[in-house]
Protein backbone atom coordinates (compact mmCIF):
# COMPACT_ATOMS: atom_id res chain seq x y z
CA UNK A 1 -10.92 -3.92 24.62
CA UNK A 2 -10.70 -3.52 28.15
CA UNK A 3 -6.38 -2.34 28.52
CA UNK A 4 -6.52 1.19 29.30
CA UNK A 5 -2.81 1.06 27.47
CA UNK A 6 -4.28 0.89 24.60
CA UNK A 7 -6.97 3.60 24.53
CA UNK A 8 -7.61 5.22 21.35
CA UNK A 9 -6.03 8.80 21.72
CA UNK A 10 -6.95 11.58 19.60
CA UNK A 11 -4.03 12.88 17.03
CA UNK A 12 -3.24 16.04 15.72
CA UNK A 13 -3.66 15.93 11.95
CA UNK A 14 0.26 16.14 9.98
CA UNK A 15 1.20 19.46 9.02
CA UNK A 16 0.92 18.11 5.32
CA UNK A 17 -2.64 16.48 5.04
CA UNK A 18 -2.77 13.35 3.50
CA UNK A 19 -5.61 11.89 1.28
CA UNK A 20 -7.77 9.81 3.60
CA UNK A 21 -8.68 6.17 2.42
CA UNK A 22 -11.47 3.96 3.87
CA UNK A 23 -10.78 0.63 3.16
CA UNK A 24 -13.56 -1.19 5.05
CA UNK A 25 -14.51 -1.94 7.81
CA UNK A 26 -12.89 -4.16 10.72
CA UNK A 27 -14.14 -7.67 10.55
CA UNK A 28 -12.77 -8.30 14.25
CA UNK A 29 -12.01 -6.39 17.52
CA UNK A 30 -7.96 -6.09 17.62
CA UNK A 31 -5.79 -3.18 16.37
CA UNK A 32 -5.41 -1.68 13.14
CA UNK A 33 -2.09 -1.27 11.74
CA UNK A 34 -0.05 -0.62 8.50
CA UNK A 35 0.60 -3.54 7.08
CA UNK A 36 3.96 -2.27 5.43
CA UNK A 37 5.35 -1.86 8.80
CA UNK A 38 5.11 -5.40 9.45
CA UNK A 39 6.98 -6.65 6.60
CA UNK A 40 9.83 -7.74 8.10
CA UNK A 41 8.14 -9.12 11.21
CA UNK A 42 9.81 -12.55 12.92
CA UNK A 43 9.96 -14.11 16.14
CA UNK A 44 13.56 -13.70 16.10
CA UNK A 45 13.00 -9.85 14.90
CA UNK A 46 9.84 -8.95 16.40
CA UNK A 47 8.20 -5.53 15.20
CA UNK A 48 7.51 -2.93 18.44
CA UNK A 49 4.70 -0.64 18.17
CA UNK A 50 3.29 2.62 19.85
CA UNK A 51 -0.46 3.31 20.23
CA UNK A 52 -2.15 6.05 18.71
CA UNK A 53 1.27 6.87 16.21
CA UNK A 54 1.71 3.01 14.92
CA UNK A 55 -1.51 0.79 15.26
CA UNK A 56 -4.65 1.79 16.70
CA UNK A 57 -7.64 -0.48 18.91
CA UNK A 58 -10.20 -1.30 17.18
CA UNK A 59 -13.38 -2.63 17.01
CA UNK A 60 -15.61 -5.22 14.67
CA UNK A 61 -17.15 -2.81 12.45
CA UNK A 62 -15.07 0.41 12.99
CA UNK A 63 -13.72 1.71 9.93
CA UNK A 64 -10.07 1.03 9.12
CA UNK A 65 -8.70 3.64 6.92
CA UNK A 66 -4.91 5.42 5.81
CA UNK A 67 -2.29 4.70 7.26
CA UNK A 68 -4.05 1.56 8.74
CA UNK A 69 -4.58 -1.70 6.06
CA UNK A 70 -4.97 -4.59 8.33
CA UNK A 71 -6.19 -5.87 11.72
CA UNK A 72 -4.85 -8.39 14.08
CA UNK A 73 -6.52 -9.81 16.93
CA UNK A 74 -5.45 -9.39 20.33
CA UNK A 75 -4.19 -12.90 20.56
CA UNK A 76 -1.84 -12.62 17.88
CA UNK A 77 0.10 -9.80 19.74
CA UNK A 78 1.95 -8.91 23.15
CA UNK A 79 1.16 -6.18 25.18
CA UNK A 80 3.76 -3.78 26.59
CA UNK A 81 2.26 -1.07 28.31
CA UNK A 82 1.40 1.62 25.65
CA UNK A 83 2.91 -0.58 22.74
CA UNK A 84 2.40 -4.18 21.31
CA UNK A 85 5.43 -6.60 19.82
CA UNK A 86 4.09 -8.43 16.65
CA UNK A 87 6.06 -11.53 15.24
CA UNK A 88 4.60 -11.87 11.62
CA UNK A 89 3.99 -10.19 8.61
CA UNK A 90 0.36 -9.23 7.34
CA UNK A 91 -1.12 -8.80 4.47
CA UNK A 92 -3.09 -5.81 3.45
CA UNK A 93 -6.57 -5.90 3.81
CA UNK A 94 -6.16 -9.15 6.70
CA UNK A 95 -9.55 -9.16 8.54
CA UNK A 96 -10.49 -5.85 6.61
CA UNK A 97 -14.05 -6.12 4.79
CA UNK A 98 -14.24 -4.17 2.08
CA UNK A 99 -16.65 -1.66 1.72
């Protein structure tokens, strides 16, 4: 992706680790994002997002892994600066390939 907005940052890890899950890999370049967190997703009630703490780029073959399920491309989503609006919901694993 070529929007500097959206860089992958690096993270601190939580102050309570979490058990890491690989899921698979990224069938498509887009961003990867928790699934759950679009579950309520509509056009009328659009779902705002913040790199690097919501959804993260990502590219075909990357590994997608916790908290991250799924992967939309970037023409399913609006750019604001630093964050992207989603309208719809998304099912886990969505353009995941399993490893």
């Amino acid at each position: 992706m070529e929007n500097k907005d959206l860089e992958k940052k690096d993270i601190e890890p939580a102050a309570e680790e979490q058990e890491i899950i690989v899921y698979g890999k990224a069938a498509i370049d887009g961003v990867a994002l928790p699934s759950q967190a679009l579950e309520r997703a509509t056009e009328d009630f659009p779902i705002v997002l913040m790199v690097g703490e919501d959804f993260i780029p990502v590219k075909a073959g990357d590994e997608i892994k916790t908290p991250y399920d799924a992967v939309l491309p970037m023409e399913e989503i609006q750019k604001i600066g630093p964050m992207i609006r989603v309208i719809r919901t998304v099912e886990p694993m969505t353009n995941v390939e399993a490893l």
